[in-house]
N, C-alpha and C. Protein backbone atom coordinates (compact mmCIF):
# COMPACT_ATOMS: atom_id res chain seq x y z
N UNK A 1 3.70 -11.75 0.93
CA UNK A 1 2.95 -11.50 -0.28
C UNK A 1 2.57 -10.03 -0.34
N UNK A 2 2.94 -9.48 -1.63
CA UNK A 2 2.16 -7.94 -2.05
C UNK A 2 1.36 -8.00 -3.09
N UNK A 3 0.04 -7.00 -2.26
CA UNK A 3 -0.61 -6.88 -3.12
C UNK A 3 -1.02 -5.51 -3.30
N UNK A 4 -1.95 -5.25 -4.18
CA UNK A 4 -2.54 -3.79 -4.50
C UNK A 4 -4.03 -4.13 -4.42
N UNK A 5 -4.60 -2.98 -3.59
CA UNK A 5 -6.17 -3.31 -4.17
C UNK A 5 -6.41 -2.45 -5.37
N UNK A 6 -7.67 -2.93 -5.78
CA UNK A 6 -7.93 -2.26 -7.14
C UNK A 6 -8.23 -0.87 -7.71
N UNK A 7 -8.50 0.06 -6.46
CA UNK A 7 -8.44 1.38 -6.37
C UNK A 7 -6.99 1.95 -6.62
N UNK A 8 -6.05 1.07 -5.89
CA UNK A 8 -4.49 1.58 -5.80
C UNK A 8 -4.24 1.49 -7.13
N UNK A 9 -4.37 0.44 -7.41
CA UNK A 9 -4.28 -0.15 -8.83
C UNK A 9 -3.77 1.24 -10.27
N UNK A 10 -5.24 1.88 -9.70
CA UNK A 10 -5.74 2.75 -10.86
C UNK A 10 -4.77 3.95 -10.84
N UNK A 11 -4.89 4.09 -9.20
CA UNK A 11 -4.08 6.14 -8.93
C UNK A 11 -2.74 5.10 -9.33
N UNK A 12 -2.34 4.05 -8.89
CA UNK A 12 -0.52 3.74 -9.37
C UNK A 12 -0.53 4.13 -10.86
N UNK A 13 -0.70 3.73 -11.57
CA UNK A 13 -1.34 3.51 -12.91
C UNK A 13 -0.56 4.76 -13.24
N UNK A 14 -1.83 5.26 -13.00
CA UNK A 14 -2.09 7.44 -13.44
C UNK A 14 -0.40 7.94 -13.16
N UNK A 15 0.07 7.75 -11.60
CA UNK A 15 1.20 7.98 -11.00
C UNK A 15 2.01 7.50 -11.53
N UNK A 16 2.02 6.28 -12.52
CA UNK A 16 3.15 6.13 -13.41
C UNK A 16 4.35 5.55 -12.10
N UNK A 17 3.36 4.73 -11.19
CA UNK A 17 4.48 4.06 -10.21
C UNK A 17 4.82 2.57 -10.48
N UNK A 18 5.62 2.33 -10.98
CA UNK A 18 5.55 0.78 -11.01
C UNK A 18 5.89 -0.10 -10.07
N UNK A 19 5.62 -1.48 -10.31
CA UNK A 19 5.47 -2.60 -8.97
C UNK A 19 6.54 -2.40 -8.38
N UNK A 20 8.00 -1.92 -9.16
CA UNK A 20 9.27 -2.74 -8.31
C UNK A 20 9.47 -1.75 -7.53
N UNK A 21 9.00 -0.02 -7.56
CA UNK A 21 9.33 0.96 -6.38
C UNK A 21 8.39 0.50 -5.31
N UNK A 22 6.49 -0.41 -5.12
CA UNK A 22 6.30 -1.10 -4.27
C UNK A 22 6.98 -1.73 -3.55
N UNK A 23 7.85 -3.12 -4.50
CA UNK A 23 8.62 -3.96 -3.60
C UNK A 23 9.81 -3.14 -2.92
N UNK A 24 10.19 -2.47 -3.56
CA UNK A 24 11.54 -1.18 -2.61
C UNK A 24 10.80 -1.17 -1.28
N UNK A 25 10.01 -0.30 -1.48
CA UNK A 25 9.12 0.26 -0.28
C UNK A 25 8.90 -0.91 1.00
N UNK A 26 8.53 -2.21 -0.12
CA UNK A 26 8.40 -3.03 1.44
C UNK A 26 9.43 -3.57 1.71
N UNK A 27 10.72 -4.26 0.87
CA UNK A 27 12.20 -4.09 1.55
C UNK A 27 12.26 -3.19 2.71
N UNK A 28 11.78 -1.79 2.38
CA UNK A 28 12.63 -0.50 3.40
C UNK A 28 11.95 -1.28 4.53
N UNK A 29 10.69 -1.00 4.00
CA UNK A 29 9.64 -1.27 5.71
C UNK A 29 10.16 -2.52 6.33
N UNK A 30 10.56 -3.27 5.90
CA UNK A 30 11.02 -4.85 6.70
C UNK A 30 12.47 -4.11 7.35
N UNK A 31 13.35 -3.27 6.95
CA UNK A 31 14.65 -3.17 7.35
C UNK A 31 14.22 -1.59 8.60
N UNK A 32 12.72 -1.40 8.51
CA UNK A 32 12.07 -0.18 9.53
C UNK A 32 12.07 0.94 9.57
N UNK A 33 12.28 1.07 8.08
CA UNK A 33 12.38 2.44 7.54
C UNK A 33 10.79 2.64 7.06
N UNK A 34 9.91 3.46 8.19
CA UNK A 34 8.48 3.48 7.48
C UNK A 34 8.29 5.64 8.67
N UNK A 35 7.46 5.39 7.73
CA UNK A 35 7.01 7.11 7.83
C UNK A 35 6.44 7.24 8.70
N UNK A 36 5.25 6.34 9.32
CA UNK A 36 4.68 6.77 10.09
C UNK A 36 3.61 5.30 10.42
N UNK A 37 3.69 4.89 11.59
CA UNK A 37 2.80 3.96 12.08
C UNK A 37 1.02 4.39 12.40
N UNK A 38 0.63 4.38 11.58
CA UNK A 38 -1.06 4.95 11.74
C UNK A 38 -2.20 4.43 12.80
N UNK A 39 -1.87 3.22 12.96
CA UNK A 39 -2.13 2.34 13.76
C UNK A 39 -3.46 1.47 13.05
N UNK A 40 -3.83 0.10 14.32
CA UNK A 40 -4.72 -0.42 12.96
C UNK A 40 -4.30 -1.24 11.90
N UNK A 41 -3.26 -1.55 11.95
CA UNK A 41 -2.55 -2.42 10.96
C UNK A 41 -2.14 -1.16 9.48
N UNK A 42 -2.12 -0.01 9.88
CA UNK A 42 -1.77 1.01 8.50
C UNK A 42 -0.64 1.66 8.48
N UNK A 43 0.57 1.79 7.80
CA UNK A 43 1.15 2.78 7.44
C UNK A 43 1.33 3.48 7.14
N UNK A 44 2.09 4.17 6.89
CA UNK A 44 2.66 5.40 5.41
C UNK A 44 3.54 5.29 5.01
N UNK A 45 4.02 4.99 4.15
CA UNK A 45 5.22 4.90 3.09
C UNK A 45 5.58 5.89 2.29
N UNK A 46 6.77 6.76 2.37
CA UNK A 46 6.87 7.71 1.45
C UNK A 46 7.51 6.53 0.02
N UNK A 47 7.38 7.03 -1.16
CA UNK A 47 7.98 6.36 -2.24
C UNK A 47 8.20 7.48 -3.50
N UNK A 48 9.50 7.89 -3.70
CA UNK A 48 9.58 8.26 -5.14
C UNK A 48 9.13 7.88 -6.13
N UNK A 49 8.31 8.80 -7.30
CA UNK A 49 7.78 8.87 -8.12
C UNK A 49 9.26 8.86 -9.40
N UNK A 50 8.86 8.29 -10.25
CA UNK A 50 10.27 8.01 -11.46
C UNK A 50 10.56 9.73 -11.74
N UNK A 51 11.68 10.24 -11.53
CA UNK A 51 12.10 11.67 -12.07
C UNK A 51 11.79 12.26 -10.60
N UNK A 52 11.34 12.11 -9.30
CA UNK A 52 10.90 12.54 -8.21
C UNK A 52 11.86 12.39 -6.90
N UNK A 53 12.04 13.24 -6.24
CA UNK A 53 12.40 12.58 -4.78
C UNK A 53 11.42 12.36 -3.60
N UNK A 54 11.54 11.24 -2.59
CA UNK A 54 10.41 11.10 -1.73
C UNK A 54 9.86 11.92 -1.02
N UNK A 55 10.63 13.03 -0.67
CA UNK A 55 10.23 14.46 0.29
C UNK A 55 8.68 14.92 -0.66
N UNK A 56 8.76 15.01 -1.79
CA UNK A 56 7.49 15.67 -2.77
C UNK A 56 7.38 15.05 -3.65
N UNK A 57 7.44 13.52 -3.49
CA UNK A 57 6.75 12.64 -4.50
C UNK A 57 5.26 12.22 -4.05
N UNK A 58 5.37 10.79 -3.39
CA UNK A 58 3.98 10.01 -3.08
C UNK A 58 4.22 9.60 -1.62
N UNK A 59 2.70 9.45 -1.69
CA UNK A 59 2.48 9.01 -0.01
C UNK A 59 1.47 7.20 -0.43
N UNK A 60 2.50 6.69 0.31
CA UNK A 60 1.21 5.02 0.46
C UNK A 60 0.94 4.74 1.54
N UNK A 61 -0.61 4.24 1.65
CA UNK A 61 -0.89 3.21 3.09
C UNK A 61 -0.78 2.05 2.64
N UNK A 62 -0.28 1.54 3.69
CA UNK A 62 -0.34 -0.09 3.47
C UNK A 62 -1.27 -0.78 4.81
N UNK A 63 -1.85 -1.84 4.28
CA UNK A 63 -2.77 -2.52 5.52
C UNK A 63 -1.44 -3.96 5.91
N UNK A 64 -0.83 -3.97 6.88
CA UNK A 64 0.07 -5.02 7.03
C UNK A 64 0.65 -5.84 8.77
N UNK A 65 0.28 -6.75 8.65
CA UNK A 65 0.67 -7.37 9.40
C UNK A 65 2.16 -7.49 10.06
N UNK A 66 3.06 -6.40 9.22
CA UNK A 66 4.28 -6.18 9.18
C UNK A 66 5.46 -8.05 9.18
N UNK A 67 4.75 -8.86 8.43
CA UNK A 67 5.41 -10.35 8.50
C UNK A 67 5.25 -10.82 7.22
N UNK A 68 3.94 -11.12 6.30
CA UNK A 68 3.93 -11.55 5.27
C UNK A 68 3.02 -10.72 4.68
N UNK A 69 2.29 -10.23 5.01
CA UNK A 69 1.36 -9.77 4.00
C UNK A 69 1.30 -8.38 4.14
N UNK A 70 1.02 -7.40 2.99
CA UNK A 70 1.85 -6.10 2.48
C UNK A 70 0.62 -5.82 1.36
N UNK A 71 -0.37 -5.07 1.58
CA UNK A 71 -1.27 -4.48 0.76
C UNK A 71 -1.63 -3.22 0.44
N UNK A 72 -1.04 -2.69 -0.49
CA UNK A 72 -1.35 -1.08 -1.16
C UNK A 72 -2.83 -0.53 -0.98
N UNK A 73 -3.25 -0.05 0.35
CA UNK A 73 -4.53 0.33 0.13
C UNK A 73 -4.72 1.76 -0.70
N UNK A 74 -4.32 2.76 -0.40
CA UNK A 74 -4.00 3.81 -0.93
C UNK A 74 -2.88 4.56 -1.70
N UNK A 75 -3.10 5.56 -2.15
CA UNK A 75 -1.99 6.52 -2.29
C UNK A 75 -1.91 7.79 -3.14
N UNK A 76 -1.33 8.88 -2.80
CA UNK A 76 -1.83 10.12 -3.40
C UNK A 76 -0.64 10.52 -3.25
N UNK A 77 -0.41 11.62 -4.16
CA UNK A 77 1.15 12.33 -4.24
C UNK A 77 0.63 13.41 -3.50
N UNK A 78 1.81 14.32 -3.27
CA UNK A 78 2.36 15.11 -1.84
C UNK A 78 1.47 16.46 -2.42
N UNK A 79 1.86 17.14 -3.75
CA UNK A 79 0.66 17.79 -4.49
C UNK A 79 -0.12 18.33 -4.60
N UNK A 80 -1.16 17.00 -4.28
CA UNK A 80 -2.51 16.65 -4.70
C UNK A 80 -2.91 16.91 -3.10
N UNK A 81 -2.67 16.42 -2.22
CA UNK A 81 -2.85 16.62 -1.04
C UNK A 81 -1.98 16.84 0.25
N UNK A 82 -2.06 17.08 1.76
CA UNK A 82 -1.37 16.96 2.30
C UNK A 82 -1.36 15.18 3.54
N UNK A 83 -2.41 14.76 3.43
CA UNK A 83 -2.81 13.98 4.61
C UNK A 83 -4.06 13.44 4.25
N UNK A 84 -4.86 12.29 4.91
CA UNK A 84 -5.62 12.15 5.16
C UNK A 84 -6.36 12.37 6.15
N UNK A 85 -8.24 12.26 6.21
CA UNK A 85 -8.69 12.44 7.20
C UNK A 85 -8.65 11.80 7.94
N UNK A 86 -9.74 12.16 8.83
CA UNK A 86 -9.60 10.83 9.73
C UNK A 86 -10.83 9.80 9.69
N UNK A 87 -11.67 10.32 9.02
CA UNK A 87 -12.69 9.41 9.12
C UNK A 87 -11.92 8.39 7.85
N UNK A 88 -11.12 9.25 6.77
CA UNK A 88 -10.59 8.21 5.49
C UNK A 88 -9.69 7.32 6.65
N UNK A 89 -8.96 7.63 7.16
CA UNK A 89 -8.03 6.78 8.25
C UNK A 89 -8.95 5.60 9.38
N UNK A 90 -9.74 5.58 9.53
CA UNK A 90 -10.61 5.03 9.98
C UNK A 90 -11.68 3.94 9.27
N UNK A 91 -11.55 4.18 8.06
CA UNK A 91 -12.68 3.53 7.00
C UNK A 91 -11.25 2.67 6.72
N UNK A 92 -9.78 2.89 6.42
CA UNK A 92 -8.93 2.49 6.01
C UNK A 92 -8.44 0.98 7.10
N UNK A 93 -8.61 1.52 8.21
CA UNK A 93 -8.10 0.65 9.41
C UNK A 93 -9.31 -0.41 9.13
N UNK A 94 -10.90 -0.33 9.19
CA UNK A 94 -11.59 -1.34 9.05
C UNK A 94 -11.03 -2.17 7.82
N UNK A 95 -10.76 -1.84 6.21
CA UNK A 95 -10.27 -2.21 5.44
C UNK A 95 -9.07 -3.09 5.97
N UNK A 96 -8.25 -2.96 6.91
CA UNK A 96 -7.23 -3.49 7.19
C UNK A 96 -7.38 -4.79 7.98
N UNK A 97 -8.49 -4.62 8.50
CA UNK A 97 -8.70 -5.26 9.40
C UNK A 97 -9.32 -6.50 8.82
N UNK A 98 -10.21 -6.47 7.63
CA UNK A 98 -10.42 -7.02 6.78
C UNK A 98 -9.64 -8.10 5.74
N UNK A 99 -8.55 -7.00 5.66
CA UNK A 99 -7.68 -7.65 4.38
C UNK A 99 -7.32 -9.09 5.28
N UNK A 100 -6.40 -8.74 6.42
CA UNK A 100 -5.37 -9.22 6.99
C UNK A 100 -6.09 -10.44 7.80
N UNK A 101 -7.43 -10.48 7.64
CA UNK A 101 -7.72 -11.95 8.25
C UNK A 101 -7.93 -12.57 7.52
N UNK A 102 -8.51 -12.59 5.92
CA UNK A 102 -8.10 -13.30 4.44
C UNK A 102 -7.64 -15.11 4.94
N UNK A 103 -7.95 -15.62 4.31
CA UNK A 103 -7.48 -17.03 4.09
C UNK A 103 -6.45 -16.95 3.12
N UNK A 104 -5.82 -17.90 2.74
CA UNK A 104 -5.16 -18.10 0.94
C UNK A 104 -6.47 -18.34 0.42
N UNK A 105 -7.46 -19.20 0.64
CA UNK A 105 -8.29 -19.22 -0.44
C UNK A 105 -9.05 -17.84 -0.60
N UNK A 106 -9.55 -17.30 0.38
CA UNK A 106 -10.38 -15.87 0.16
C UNK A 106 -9.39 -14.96 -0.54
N UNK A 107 -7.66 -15.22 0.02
CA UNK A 107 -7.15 -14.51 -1.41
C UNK A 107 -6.84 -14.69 -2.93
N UNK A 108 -7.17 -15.79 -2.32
CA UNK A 108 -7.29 -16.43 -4.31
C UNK A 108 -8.41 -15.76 -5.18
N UNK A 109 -9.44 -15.84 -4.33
CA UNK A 109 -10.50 -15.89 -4.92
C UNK A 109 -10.53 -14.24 -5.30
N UNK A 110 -9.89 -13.24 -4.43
CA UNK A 110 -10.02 -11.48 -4.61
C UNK A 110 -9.53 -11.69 -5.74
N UNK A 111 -8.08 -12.26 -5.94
CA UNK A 111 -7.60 -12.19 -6.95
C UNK A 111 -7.99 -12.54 -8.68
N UNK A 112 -8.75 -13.58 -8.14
CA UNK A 112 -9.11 -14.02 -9.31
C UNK A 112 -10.27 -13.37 -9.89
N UNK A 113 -11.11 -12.03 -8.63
CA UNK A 113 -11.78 -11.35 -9.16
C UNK A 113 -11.75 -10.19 -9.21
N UNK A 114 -10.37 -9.51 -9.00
CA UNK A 114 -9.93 -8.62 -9.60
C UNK A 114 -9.80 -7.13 -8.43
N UNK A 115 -10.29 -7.85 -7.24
CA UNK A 115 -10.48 -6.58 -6.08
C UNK A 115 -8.91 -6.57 -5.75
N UNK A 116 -8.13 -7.67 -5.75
CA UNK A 116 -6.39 -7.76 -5.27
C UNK A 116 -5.80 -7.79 -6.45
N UNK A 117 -4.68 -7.69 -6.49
CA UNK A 117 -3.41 -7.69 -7.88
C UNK A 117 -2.73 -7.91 -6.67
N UNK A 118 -1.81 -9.15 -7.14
CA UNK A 118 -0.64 -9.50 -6.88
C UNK A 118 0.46 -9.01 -7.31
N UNK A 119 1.69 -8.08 -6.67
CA UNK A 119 2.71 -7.42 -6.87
C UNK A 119 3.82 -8.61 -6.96
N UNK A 120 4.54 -9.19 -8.03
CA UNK A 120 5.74 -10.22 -7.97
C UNK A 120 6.71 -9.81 -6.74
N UNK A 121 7.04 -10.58 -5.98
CA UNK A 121 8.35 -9.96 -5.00
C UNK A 121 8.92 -11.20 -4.38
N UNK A 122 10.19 -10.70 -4.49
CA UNK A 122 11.37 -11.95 -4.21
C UNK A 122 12.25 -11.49 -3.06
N UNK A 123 12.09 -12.38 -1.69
CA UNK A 123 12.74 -11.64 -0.13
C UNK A 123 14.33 -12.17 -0.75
């Protein structure tokens, strides 16, 4: 399952990234193509921006169990910044740590109140 939290939500939005370069992204990551292991259950995902290549497009974290569950915590283009901190990397890993012990029902319920968006994706 992918999801977005509702912060990602907004910068995707702005970034003009849509869901299906997400599901790309977690294809790659299942086949182990990922940028950088953060640790903590976090990644980095580089992902082209539409008209962009990934070298100087966007950067994503994901909070993931690397098996089923795949959540957009962040993301900022190359740009705008170079990296995160570390205390943001650290506030991010608790977040992760969070997501990924979730029930189905506790994710129903994000969802249904708007902190998760469900990304459609077909393995």
């Amino acid at each position: 399952m992918i999801f977005k939290a509702r912060h990602f939500n907004r910068w995707a939005r702005k970034a003009n990234l849509p869901d299906s370069l997400l599901c790309q992204a977690v294809t790659e990551i299942r086949h182990g193509l990922i940028d950088a292991d953060l640790g903590g259950g976090i990644i980095k995902k580089r992902v082209a921006l539409p008209g962009h290549g990934k070298r100087g497009s966007a950067r994503t974290l994901l909070a993931t169990n690397r098996n089923d569950r795949w959540v957009f915590v962040y993301g900022f283009e190359k740009n705008e910044r170079s990296n995160i901190s570390a205390n943001e990397l650290e506030a991010l890993k608790q977040l992760a740590d969070d997501l990924l012990v979730l029930t189905e029902a506790q994710i129903f319920a994000a969802v249904n109140k708007g902190s998760l968006l469900e990304v459609p994706y077909e393995t």
